[in-house]
Protein backbone atom coordinates (compact mmCIF):
# COMPACT_ATOMS: atom_id res chain seq x y z
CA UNK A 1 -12.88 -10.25 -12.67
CA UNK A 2 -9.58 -12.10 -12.10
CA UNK A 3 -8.02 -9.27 -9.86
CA UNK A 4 -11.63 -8.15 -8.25
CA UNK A 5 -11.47 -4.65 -6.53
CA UNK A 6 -7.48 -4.47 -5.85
CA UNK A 7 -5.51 -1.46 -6.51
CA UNK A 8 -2.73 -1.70 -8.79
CA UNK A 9 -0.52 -0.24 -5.97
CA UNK A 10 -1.66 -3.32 -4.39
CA UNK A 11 -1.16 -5.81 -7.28
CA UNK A 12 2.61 -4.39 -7.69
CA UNK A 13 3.28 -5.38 -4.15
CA UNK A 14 2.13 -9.04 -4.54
CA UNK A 15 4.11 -9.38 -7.45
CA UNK A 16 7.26 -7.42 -5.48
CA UNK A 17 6.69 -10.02 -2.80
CA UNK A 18 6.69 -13.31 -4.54
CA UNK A 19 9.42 -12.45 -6.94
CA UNK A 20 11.32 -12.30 -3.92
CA UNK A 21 10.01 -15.40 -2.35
CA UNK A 22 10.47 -16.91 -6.05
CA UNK A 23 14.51 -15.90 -6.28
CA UNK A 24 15.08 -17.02 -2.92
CA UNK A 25 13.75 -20.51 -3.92
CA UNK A 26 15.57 -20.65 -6.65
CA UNK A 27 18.98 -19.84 -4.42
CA UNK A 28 17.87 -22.11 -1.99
CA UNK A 29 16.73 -25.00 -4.18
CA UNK A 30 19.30 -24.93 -7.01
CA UNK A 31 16.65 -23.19 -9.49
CA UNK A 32 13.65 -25.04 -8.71
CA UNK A 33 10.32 -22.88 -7.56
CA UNK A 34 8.49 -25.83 -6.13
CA UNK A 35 7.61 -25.08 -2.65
CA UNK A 36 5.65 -26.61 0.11
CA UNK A 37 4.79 -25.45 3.74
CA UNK A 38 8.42 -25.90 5.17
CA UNK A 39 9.70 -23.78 2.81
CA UNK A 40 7.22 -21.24 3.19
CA UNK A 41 8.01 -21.16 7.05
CA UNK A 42 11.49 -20.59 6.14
CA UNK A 43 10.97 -17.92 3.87
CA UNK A 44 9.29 -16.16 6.43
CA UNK A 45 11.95 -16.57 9.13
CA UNK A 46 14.31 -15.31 6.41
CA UNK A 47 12.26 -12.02 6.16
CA UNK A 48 12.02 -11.79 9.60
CA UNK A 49 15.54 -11.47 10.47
CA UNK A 50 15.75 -8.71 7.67
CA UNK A 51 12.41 -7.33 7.47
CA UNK A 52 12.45 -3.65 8.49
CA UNK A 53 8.78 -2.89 8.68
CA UNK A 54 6.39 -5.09 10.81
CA UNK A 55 3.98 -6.15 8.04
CA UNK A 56 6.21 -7.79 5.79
CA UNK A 57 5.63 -11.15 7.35
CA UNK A 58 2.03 -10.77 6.65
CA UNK A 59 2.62 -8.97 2.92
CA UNK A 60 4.70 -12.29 1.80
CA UNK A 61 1.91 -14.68 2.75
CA UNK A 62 -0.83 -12.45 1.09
CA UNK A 63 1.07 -12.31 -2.05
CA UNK A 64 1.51 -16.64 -2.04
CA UNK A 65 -1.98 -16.51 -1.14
CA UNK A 66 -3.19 -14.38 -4.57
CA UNK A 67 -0.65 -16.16 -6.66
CA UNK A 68 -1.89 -19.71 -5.67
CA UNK A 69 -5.96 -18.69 -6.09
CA UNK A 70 -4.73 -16.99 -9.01
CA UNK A 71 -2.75 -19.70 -10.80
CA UNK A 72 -5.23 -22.24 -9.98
CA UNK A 73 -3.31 -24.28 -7.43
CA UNK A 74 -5.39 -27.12 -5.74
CA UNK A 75 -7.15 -26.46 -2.52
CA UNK A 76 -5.15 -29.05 -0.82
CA UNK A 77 -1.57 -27.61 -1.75
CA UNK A 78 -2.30 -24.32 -1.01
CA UNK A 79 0.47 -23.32 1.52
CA UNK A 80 -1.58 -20.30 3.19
CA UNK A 81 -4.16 -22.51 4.31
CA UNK A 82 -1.86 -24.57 6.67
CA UNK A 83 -2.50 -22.54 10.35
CA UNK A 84 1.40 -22.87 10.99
CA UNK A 85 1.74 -20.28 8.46
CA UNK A 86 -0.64 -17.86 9.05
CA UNK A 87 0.86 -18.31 13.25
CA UNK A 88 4.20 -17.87 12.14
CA UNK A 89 3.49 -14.80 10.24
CA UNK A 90 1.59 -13.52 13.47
CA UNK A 91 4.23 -14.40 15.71
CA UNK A 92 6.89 -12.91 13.39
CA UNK A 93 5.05 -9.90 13.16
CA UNK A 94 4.60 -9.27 16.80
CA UNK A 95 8.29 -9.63 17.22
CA UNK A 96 9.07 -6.69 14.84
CA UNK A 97 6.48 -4.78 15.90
CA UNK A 98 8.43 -4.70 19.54
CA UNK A 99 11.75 -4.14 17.82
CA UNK A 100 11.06 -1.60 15.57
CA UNK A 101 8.02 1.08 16.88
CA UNK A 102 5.76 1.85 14.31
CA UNK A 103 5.89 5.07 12.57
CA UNK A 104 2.80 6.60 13.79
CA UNK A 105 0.41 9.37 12.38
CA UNK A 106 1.78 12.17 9.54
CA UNK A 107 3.14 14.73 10.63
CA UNK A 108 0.45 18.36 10.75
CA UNK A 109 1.98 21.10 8.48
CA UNK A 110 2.24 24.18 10.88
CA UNK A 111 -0.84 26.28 11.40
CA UNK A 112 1.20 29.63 9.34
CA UNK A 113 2.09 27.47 6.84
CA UNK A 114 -1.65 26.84 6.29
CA UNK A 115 -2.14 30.28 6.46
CA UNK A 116 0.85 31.02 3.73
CA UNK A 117 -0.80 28.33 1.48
CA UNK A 118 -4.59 30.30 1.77
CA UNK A 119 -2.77 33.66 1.09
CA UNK A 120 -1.07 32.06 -2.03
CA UNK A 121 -4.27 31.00 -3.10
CA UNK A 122 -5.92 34.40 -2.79
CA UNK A 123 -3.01 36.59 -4.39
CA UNK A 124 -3.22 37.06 -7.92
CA UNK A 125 0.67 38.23 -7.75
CA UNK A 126 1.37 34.62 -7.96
CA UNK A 127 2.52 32.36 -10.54
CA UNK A 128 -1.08 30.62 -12.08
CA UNK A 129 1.02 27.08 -11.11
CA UNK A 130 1.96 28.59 -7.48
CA UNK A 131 -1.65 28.66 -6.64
CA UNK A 132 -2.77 25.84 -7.93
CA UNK A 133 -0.54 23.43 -5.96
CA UNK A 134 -1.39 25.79 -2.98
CA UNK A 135 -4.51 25.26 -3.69
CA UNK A 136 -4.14 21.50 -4.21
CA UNK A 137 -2.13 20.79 -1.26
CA UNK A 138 -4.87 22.78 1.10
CA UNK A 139 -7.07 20.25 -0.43
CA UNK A 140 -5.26 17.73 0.90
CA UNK A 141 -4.84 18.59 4.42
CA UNK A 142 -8.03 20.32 4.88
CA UNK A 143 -9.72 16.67 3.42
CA UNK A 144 -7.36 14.66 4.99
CA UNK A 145 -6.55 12.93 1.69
CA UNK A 146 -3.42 10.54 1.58
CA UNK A 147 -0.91 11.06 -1.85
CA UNK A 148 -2.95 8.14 -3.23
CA UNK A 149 -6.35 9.29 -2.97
CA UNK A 150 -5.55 12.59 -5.05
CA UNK A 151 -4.52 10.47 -7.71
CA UNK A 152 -8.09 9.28 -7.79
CA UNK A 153 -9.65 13.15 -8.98
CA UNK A 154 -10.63 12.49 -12.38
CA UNK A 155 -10.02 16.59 -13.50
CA UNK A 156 -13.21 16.12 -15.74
CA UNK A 157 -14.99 15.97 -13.50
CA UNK A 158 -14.81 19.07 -11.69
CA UNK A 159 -17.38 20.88 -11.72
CA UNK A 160 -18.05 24.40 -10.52
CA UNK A 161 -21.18 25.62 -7.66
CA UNK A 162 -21.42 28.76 -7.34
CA UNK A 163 -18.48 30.01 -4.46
CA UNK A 164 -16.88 26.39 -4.27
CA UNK A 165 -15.72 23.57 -6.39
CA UNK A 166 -16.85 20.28 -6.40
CA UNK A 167 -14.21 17.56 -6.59
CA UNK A 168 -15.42 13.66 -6.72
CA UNK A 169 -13.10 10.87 -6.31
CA UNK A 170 -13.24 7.87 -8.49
CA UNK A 171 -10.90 5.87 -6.01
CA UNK A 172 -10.02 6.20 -2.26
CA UNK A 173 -8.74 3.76 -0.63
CA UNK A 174 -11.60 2.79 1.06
CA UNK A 175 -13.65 2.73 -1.98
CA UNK A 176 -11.88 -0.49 -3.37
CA UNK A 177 -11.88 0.61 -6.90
């Protein structure tokens, strides 16, 4: 398959990523998207004075990586391949990552408003919808399931086992699919 196991969350941000390398060689060079190395060096200095998150470096070579295997380029033009590149992003990198701290882990809701959730869930006085995102969300934190892996619950195939529920995801993010 052309785009293998990649999520389309993934996909969008490669094509995010060179559409903005792509316009800024087109400011830069008068229109034209032919690039080589230097300007791919550049491009990345460029982001690196304005990037606000430490992996952007990184995200802009990935994305001229898929877009060259993906359009065919020769082996010998491909631009990622050159170690200056792949260094540059590094070193680029590291320098944000001292500026800017990263963000960390989420965030734990509050152990009584875990407690409120489970009492939503068992009080029929409730709204139907009420206690099913209570429900849902409890899910969530008791599976330690990111925003993107619930999107992954195919609702067909719930199935019911006696006391419980069981829930299988078709994607994770670890899954690849």
């Amino acid at each position: 398959p052309l785009f293998g196991r990649r999520r389309a969350s993934t996909l969008r941000a490669r094509v995010r990523h060179m559409t903005r390398f792509l316009d800024w060689l087109r400011l830069r060079r008068s229109g034209s998207t032919c690039y080589g190395v230097t300007d791919v060096l550049t491009y990345l200095h460029d982001v690196g004075e304005t990037a606000k998150g430490s992996t952007v470096p990184r995200a802009a070579v990935y994305a001229i990586a898929f877009f060259e295997k993906a359009g065919g380029a020769e082996e010998g033009r491909r631009t990622y391949w050159d170690p200056l590149v792949s260094a540059t992003a590094d070193a680029i990198e590291d320098d944000l990552v001292k500026q800017h701290p990263t963000r960390g882990e989420t965030r734990r809701l509050p152990f009584l408003v875990v407690v409120a959730l489970e009492l939503v869930v068992v009080d029929s006085a409730w709204a139907l919808y009420s206690r099913l995102l209570a429900g849902f969300v409890l899910v969530s934190v008791w599976s330690c399931l990111r925003y993107d892996d619930s999107r992954g619950l195919n609702p067909s195939k719930i199935e019911r086992r006696g006391v419980y529920y069981a829930m299988p995801l078709d994607r994770t993010k670890t899954s690849g699919r």
